[in-house]
Protein backbone atom coordinates (compact mmCIF):
# COMPACT_ATOMS: atom_id res chain seq x y z
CA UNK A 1 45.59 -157.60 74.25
CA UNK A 2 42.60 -157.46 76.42
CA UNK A 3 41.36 -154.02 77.38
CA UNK A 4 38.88 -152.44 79.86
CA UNK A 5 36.92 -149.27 78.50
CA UNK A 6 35.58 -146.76 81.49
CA UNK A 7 33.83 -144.34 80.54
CA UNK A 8 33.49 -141.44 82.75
CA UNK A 9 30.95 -138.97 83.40
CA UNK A 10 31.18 -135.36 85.10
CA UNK A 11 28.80 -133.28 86.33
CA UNK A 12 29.25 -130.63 85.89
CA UNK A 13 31.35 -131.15 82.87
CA UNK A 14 34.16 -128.82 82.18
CA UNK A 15 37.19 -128.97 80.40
CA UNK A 16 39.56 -128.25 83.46
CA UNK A 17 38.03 -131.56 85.20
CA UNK A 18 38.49 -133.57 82.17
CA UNK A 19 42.00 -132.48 82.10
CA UNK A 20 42.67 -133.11 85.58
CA UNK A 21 40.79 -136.45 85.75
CA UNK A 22 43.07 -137.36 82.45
CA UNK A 23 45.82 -136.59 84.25
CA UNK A 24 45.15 -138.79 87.50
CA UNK A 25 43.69 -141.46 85.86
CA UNK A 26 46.93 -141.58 83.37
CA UNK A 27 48.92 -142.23 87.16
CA UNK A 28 46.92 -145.75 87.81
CA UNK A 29 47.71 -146.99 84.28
CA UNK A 30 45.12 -145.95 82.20
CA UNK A 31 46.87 -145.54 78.60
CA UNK A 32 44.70 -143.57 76.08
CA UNK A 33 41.51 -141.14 76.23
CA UNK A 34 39.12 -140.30 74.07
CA UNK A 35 36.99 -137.14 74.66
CA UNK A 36 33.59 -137.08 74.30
CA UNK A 37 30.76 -134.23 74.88
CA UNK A 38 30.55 -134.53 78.83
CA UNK A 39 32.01 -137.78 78.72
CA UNK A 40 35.76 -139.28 79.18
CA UNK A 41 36.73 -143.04 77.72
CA UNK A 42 39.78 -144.26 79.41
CA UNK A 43 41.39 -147.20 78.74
CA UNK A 44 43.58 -149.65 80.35
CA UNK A 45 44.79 -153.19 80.20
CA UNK A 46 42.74 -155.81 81.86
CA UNK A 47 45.53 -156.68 83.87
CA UNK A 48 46.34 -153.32 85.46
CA UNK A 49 42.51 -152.20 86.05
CA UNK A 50 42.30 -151.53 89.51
CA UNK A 51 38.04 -150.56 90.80
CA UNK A 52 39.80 -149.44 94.19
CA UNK A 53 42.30 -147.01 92.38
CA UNK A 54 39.78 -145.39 90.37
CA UNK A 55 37.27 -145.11 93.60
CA UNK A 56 40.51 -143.59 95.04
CA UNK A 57 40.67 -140.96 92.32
CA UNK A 58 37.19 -140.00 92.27
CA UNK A 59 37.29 -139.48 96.57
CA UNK A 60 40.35 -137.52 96.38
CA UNK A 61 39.40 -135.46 93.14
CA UNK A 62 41.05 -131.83 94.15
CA UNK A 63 37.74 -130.24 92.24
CA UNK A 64 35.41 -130.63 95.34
CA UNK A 65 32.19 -129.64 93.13
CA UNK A 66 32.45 -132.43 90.05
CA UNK A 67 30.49 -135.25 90.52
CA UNK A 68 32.61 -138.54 89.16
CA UNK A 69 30.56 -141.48 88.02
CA UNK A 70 31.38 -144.34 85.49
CA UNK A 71 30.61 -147.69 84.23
CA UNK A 72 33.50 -150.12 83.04
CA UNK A 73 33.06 -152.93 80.38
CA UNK A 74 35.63 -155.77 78.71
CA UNK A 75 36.68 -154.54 74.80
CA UNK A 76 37.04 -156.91 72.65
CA UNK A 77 40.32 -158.39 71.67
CA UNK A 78 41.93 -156.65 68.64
CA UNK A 79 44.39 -154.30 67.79
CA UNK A 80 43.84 -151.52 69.57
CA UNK A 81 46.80 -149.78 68.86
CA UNK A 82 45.85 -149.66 64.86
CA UNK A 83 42.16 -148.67 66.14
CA UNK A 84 43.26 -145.79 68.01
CA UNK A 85 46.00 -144.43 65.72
CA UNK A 86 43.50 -144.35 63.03
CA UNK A 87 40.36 -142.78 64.49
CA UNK A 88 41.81 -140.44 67.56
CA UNK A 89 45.30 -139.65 66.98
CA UNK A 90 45.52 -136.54 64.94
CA UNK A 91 48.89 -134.57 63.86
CA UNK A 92 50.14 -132.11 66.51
CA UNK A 93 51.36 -128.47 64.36
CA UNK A 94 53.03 -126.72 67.18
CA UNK A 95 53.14 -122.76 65.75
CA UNK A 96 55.12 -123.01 62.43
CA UNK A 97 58.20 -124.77 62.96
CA UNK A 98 57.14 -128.24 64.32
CA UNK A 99 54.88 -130.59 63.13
CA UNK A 100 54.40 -134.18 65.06
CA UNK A 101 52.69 -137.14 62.75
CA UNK A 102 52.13 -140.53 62.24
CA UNK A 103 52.97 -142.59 58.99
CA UNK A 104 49.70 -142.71 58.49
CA UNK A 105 48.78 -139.31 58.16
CA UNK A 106 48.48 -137.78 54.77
CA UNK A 107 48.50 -134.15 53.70
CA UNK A 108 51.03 -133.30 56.28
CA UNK A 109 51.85 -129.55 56.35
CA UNK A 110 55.87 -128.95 55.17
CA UNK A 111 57.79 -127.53 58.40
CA UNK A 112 60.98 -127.04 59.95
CA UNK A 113 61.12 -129.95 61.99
CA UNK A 114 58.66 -132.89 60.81
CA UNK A 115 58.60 -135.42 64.13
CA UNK A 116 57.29 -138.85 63.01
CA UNK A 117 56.24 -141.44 65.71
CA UNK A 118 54.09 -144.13 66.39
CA UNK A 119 52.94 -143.44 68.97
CA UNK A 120 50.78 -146.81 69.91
CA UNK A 121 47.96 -146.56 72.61
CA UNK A 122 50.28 -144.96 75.67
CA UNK A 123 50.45 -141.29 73.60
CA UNK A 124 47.22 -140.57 74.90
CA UNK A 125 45.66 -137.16 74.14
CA UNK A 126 44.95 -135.59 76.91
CA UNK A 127 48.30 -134.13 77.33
CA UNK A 128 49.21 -132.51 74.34
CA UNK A 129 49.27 -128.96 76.20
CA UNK A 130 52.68 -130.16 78.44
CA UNK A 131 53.82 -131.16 74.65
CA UNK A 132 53.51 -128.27 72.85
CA UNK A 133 54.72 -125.88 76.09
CA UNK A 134 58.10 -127.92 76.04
CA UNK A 135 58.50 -128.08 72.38
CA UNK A 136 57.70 -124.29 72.01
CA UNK A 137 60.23 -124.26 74.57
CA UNK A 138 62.78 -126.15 73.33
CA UNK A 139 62.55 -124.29 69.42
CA UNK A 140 63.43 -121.11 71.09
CA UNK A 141 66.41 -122.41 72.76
CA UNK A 142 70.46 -122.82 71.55
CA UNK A 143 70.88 -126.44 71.60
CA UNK A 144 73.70 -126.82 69.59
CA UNK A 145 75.94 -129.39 71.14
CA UNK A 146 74.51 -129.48 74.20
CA UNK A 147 73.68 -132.32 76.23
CA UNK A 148 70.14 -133.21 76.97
CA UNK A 149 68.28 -135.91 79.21
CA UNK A 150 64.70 -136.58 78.49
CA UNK A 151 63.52 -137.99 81.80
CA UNK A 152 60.37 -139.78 81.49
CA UNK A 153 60.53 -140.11 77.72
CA UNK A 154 57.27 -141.55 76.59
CA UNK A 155 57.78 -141.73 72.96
CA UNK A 156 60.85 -139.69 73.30
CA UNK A 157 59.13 -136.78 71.38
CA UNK A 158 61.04 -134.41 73.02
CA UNK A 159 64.54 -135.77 72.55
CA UNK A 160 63.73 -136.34 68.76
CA UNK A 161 63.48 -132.53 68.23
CA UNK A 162 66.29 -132.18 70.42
CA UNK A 163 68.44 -134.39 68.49
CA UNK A 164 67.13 -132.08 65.34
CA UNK A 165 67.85 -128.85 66.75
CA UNK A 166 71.86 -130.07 67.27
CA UNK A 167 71.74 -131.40 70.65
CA UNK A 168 74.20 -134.29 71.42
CA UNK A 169 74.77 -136.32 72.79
CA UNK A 170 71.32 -137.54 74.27
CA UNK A 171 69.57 -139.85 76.87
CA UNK A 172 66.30 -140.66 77.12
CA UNK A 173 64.83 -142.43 80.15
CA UNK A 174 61.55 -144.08 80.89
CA UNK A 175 60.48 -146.77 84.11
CA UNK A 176 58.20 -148.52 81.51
CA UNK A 177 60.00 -151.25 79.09
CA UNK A 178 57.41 -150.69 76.18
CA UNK A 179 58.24 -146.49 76.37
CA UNK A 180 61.89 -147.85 75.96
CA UNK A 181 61.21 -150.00 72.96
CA UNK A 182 58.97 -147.17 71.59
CA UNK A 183 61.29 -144.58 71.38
CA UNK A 184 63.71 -147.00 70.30
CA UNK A 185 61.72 -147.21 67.37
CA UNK A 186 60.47 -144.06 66.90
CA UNK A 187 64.40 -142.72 67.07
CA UNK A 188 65.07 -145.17 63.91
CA UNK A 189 61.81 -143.86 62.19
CA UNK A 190 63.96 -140.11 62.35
CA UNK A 191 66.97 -141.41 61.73
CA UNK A 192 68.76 -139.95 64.81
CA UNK A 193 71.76 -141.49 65.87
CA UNK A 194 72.91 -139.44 68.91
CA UNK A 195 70.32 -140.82 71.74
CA UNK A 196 70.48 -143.49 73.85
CA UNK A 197 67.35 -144.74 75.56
CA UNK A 198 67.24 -146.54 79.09
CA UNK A 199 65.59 -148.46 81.08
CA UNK A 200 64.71 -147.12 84.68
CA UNK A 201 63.94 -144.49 86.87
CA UNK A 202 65.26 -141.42 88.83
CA UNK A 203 67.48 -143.76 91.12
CA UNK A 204 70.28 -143.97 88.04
CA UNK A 205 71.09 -140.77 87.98
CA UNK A 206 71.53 -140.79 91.82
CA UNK A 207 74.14 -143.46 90.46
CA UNK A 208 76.03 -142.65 88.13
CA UNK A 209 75.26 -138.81 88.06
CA UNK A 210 75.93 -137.94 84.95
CA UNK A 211 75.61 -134.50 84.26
CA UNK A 212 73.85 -132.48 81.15
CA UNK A 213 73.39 -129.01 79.72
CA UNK A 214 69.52 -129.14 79.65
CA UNK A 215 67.25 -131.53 81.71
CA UNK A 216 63.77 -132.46 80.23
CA UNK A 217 61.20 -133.96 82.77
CA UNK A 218 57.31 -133.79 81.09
CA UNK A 219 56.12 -136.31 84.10
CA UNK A 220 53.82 -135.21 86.90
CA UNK A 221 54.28 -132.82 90.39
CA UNK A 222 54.61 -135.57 92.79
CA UNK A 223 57.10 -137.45 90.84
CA UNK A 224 58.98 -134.07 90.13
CA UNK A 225 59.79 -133.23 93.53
CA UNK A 226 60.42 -136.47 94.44
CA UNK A 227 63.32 -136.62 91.89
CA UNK A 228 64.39 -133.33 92.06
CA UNK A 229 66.85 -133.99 94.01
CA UNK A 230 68.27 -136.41 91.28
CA UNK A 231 67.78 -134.04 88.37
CA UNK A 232 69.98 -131.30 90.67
CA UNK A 233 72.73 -133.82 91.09
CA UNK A 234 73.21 -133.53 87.20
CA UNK A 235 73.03 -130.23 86.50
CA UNK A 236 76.50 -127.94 86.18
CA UNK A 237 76.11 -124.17 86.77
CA UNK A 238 74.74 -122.90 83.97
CA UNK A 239 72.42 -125.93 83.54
CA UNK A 240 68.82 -125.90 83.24
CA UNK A 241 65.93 -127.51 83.70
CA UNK A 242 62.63 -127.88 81.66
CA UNK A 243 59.43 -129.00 83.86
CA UNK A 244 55.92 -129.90 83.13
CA UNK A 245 53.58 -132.18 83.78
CA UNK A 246 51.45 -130.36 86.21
CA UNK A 247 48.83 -127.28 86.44
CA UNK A 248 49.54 -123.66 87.08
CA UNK A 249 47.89 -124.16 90.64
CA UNK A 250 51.10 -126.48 91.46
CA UNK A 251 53.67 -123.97 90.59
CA UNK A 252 54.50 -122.67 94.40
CA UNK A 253 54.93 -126.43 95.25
CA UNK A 254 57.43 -126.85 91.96
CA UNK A 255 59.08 -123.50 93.23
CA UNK A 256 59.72 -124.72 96.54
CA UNK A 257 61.21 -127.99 95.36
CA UNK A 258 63.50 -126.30 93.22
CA UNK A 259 64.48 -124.11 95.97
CA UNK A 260 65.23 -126.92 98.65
CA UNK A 261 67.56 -128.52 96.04
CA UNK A 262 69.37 -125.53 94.82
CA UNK A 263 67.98 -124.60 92.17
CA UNK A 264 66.87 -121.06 90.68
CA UNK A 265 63.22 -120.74 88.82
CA UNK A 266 63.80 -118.51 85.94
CA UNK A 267 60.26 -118.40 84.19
CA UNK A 268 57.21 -120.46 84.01
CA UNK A 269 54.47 -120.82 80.63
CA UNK A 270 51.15 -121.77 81.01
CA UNK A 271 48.61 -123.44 78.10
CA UNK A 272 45.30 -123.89 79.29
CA UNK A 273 46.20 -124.08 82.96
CA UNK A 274 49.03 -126.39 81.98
CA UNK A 275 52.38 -124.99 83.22
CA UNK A 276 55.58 -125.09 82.01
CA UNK A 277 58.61 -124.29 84.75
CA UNK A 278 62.23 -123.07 83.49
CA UNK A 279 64.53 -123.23 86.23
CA UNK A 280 68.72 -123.24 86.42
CA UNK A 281 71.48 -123.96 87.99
CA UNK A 282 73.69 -121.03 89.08
């Protein structure tokens, strides 16, 4: 598979723009980052690379002091997925309990609950903060028996420690047919038998509105309150809701979503601006 490097330059370079040009770039189809001193490499199949999206971003970038420039060349056709695992992926220890890895990791710390994936060129790292708020998240909570959905499931990361905390049964959801056949493998790689993983997006639970204990959506503000609606159609009183995806500055917004669709905030976390939103149904 052909892909197109961009490689992005900020000035003045800061961690926060990094992290918020990550994020928006990761919404036009860019896949995987790799983070360089004052300098982002994003990358993103030929066939999806869009100059007017990216000139888009770098207009409308909500830091109104970073200067945005890049340059853009073809990579060469290989397998990108085994280049990236190998040099830029690196095990994600979440406190003591979790530890996330790839097969071809070595010297892997022994913990409670030992997550392996592979995770391919969509895991990305830039987002790892929204990972380990939800998973911190998700070891503190009773999940024994209870029915989870893992709405926009990536690699279904989240749904795999759900599964291994007791919860069951589980769905996982993603819009994106390789996410799907991910997770499908990276369930068989855990041997976890009690999640199902679908194809589509918010409009099937507006469906068949199933309902669940504990919703999990680690997507992005606009699509959250867009679907929030969907996610309250499925929650029972007593449910809740996990939510992140988006940066402590969006929290009022997330608030006032839950709000308008009946739903209670309980508490938020935050990880280096990242936020994490707990909210219920009463």
């Amino acid at each position: 598979m052909v892909y197109i490097e961009v490689a992005f330059t900020l000035t003045p370079w800061s961690e926060t723009a990094q992290d918020v040009l990550t994020a928006l770039t990761g919404d036009i189809g860019f896949e995987s980052f790799v983070e360089e001193e004052n300098l982002l490499k994003a990358y993103i199949q030929q066939k999806l690379y869009d100059e007017e999206a990216i000139n888009a971003v770098i207009a409308d970038f909500p830091l109104p002091d970073v200067a945005i420039a890049y340059t853009a060349q073809e990579q060469e056709d290989k397998d990108w997925n085994e280049e990236w695992e190998k040099n830029f992926f690196q095990p994600i220890i979440i406190g003591d309990k979790c530890v996330i890895h790839s097969t071809f990791h070595k010297d892997i710390p022994k913990m409670e609950y030992d997550i392996l994936i592979n995770p391919q060129m969509s895991f990305g790292t830039g987002h790892h903060e929204t990972t380990n708020l939800i998973v911190s998240r998700l070891l503190e909570t009773e999940l024994k028996d209870k029915s989870v959905l893992d709405m926009g499931c990536g690699t279904s990361i989240l749904a795999i420690l759900a599964a291994k905390r007791g919860a069951s049964p589980i769905t996982a959801i993603d819009i994106d047919d390789w996410c799907v056949s991910n997770s499908a493998d990276n369930i068989r790689l855990n041997h976890i038998d009690c999640i199902t993983v679908r194809l589509g997006n918010a409009d099937v639970l507006r469906t068949e509105r199933p309902t669940f204990d504990l919703i999990i959506a680690n997507i992005n503000r606009n699509i959250l309150t867009t679907d929030m609606d969907a996610y309250a159609l499925c929650m029972k009183s007593g449910s809740r809701i996990f939510l992140s995806g988006f940066y402590v500055d969006d929290i009022p917004v997330i608030r006032q979503s839950l709000t308008t669709n009946g739903l209670t905030f309980v508490e938020h976390h935050e990880n280096n601006r990242w936020a994490m939103v707990v909210a219920e149904k009463v």
